[in-house]
Structures are given as structure tokens and as C-alpha cells.
C-alpha atoms as a PDB file:
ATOM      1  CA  UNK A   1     138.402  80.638 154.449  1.00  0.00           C
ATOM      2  CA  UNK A   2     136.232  81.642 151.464  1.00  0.00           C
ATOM      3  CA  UNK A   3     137.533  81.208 148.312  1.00  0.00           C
ATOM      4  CA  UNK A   4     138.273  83.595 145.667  1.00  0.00           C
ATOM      5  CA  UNK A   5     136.224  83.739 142.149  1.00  0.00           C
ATOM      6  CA  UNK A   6     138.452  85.633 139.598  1.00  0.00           C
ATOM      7  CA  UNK A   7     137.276  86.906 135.855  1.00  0.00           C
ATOM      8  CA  UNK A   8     138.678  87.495 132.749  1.00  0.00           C
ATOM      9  CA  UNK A   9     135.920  89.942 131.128  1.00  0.00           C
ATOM     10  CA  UNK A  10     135.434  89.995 127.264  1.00  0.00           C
ATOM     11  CA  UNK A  11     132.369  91.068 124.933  1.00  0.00           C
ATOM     12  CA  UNK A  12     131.789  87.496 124.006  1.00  0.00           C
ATOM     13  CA  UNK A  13     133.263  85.070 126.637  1.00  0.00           C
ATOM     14  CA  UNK A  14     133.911  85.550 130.220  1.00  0.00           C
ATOM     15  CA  UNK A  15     136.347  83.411 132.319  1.00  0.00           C
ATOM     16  CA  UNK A  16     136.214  82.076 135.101  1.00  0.00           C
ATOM     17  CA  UNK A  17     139.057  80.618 137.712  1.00  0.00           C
ATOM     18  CA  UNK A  18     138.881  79.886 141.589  1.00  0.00           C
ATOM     19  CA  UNK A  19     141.337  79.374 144.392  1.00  0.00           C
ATOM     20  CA  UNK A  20     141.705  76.977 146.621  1.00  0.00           C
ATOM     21  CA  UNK A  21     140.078  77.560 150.312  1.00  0.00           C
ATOM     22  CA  UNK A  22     143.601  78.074 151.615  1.00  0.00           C
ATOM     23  CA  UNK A  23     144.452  80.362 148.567  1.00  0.00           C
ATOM     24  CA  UNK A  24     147.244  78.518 147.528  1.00  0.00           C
ATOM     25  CA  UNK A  25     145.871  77.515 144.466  1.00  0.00           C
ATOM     26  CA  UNK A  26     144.259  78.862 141.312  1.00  0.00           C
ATOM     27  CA  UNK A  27     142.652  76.665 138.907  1.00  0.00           C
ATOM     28  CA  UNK A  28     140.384  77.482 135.796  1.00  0.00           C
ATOM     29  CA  UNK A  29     136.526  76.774 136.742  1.00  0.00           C
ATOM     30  CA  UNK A  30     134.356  77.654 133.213  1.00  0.00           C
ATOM     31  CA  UNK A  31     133.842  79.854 130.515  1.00  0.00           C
ATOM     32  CA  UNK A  32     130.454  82.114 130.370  1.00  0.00           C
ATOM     33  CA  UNK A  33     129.028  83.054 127.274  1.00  0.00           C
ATOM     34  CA  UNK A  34     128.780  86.867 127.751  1.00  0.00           C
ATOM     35  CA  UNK A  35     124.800  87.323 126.702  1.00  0.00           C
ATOM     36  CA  UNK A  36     124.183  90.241 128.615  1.00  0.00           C
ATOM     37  CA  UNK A  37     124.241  91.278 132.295  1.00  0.00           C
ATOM     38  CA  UNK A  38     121.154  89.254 133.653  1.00  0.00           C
ATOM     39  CA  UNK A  39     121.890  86.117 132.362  1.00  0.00           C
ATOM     40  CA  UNK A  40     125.736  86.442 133.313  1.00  0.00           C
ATOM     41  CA  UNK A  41     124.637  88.068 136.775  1.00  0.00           C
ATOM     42  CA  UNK A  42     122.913  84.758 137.301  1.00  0.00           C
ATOM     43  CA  UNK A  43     125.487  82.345 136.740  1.00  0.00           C
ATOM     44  CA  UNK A  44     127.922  84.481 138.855  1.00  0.00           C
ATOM     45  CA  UNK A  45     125.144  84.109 141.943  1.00  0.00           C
ATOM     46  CA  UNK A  46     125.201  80.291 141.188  1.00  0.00           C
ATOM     47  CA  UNK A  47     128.697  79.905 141.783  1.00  0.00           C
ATOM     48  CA  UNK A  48     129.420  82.120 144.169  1.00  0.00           C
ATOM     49  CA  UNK A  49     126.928  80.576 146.561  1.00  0.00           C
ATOM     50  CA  UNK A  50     128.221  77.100 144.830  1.00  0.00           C
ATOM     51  CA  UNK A  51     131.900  77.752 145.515  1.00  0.00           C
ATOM     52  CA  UNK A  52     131.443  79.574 148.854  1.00  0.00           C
ATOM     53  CA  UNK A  53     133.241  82.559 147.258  1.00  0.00           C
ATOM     54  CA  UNK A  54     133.962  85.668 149.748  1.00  0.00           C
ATOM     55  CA  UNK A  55     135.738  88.098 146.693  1.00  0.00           C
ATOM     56  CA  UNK A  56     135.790  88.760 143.077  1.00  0.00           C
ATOM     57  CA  UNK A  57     139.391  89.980 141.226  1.00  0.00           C
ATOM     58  CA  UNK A  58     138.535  91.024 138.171  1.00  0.00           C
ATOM     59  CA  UNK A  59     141.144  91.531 135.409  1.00  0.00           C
ATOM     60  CA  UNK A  60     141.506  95.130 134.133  1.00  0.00           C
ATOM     61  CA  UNK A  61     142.540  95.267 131.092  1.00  0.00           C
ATOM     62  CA  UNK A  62     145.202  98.488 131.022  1.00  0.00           C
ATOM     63  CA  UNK A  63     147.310  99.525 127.960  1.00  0.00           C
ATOM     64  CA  UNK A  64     150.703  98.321 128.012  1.00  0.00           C
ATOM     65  CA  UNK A  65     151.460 101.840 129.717  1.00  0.00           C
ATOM     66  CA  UNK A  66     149.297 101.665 132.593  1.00  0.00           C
ATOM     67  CA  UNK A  67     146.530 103.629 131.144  1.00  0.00           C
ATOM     68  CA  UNK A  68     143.106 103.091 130.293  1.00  0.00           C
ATOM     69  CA  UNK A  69     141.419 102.179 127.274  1.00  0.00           C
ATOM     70  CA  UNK A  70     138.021 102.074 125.851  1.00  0.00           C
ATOM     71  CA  UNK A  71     138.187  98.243 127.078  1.00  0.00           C
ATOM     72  CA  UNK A  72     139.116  99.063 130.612  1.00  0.00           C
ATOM     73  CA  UNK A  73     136.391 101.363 130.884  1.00  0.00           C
ATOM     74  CA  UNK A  74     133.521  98.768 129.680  1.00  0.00           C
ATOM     75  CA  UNK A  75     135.209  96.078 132.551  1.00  0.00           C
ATOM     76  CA  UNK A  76     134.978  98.892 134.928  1.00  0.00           C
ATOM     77  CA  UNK A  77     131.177  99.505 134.226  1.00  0.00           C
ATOM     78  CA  UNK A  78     130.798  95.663 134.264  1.00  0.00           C
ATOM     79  CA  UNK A  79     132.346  95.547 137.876  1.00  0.00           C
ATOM     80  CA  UNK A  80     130.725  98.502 139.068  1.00  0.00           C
ATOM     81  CA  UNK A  81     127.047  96.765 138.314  1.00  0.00           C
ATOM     82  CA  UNK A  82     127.982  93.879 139.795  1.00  0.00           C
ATOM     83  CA  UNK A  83     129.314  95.584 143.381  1.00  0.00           C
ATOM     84  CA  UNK A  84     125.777  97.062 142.916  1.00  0.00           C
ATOM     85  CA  UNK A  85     123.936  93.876 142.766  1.00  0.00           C
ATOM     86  CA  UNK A  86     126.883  91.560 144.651  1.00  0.00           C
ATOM     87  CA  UNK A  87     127.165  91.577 148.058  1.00  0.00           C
ATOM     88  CA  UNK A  88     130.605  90.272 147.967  1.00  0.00           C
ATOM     89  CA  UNK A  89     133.918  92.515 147.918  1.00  0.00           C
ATOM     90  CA  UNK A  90     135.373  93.075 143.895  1.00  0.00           C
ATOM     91  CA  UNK A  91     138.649  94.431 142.891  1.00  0.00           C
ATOM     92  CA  UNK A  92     140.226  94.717 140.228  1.00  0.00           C
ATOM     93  CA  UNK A  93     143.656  93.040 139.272  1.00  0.00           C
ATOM     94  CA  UNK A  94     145.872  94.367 136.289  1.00  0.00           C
ATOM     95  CA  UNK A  95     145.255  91.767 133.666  1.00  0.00           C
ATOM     96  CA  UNK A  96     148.100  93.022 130.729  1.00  0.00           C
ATOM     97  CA  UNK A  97     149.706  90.128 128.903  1.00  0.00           C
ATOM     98  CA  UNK A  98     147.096  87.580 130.753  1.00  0.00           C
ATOM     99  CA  UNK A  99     145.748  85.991 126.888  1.00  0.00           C
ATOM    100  CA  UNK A 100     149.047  85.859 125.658  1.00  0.00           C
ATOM    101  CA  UNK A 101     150.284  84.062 128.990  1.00  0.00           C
ATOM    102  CA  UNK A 102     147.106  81.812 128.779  1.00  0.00           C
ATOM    103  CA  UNK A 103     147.992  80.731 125.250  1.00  0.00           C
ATOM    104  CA  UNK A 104     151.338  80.100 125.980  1.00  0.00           C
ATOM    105  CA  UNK A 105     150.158  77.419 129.335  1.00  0.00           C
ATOM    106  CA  UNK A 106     147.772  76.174 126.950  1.00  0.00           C
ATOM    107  CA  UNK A 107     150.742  75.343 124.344  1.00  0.00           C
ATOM    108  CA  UNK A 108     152.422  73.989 127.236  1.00  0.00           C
ATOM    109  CA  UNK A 109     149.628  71.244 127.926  1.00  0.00           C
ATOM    110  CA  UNK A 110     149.516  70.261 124.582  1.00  0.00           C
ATOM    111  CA  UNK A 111     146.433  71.571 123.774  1.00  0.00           C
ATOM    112  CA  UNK A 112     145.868  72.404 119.841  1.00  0.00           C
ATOM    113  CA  UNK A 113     144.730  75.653 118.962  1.00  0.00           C
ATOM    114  CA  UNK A 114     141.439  74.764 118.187  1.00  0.00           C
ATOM    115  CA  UNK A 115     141.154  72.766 121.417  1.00  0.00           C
ATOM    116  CA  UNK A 116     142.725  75.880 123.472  1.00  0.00           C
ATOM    117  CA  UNK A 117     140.258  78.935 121.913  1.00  0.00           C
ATOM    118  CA  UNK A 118     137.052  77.114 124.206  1.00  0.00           C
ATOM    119  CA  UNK A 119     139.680  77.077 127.566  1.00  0.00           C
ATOM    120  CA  UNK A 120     141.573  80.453 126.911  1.00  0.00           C
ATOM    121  CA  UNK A 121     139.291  82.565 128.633  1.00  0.00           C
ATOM    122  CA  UNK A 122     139.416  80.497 131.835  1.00  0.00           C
ATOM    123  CA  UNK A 123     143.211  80.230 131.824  1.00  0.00           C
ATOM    124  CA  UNK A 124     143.268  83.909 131.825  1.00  0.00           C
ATOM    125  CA  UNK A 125     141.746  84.159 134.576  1.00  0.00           C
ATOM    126  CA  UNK A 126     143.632  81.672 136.621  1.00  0.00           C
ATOM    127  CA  UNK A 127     146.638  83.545 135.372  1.00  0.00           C
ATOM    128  CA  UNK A 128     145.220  86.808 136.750  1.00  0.00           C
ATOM    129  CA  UNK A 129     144.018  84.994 140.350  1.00  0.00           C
ATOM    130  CA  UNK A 130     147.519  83.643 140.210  1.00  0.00           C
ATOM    131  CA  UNK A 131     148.852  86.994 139.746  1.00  0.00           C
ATOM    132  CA  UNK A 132     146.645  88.178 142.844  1.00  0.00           C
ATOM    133  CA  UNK A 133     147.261  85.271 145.163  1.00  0.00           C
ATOM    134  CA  UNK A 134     151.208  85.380 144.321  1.00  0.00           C
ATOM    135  CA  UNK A 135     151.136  88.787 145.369  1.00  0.00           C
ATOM    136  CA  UNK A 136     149.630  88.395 148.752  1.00  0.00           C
ATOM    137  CA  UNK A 137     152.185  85.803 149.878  1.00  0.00           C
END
């Protein structure tokens, strides 16, 4: 089996966690420095054909209702260019609370906050591929 790439999409960072092949497991992979589609683009090709990765969950960041926000609608955009220029499957995941549950592992493994600000964004998003695997079993 393929494994899974999941993101955790923000303006300056993105993170980035991947499953296991048996998708058991989710486990944070890197952080990308958000400078633009292209250059991001590229570094999601490299691991994708890297990692042998057959889908992309990416975390949608909904108000604490349900609804969107300005926020979800930029991630949305983000996803939709990347179906276009992907040919791998993307969907998104509800990502609510996935920070504050990133800082809270992160606290957990002793990290300081200083230490845990570089590693946040890629605990997100094994929290969210966590989220997406748990839900499958």
C-alpha cells in the first residue's frame, strides 16, 4: 500500500506528516517554508515520489462551528491548485483544535517552547493524519 502524505497549511510554514505503508501509523516528516506555490509544489513532488505517497489529507481549518472562514477558503484554493497540478487523490480532513493538540504532544515530549515552534507545524499534521487514519479503522 501507498502511503499517505498529510498537511497542515499556514501562510508561513507548512507541515508535513506521513503514515506508515500499512496506515497504522502517523509520524511527523518536515516543515516547508511556505514561499509561494512553485517552490512548495516542488518539494511536495519530491516527496511524494520519495515516500511513494498514493493521497494527500489536508487539514481544513473550519471555525469552531463547522463553518468556513477566510482561512479555510485560502487552504481550499491551495488544495484545489494542487489537484490541478497533482496527480494523486487530496481531501480534506477537519483540522479544528489540531495546533493546540500539537502543542500540548509537544509539552508532553519535553520539548521547550522555543524548541517546539520549529516542530509544531509537523505535529499538526500528524495529529490531523491521525485523526484520518483513526477514523478509517
Amino acid at each position: 500500500m501507498k502511503r499517505l502524505l498529510a498537511l497542515d497549511h499556514g501562510s508561513v510554514r507548512i507541515g508535513a506528516a506521513i503514515s506508515d505503508p500499512l496506515h497504522i501509523f502517523a509520524k511527523p516528516l518536515k516543515v516547508i517554508a511556505n514561499r509561494g506555490f512553485k517552490p512548495v509544489l516542488s518539494e511536495l513532488q519530491d516527496i511524494i515520489q520519495a515516500q511513494d505517497i498514493g493521497m494527500i489529507i489536508l487539514g481544513l481549518p473550519l471555525a469552531i462551528e463547522g463553518g468556513k472562514t477566510q482561512r479555510t477558503l485560502e487552504v481550499e484554493s491551495f488544495g484545489e491548485k494542487l489537484k490541478k497540478h497533482l496527480d494523486i487523490e487530496l481531501i480534506y480532513w477537519d483540522e479544528r483544535y489540531s495546533s493546540a493538540e500539537a502543542d500540548t504532544e509537544l509539552i508532553k515530549l519535553g520539548y521547550t517552547w522555543q524548541e517546539s515552534r520549529n516542530l509544531k507545524d509537523a505535529m499538526a499534521a500528524a495529529l490531523i493524519l491521525k485523526s484520518y487514519l483513526e477514523s478509517q479503522s
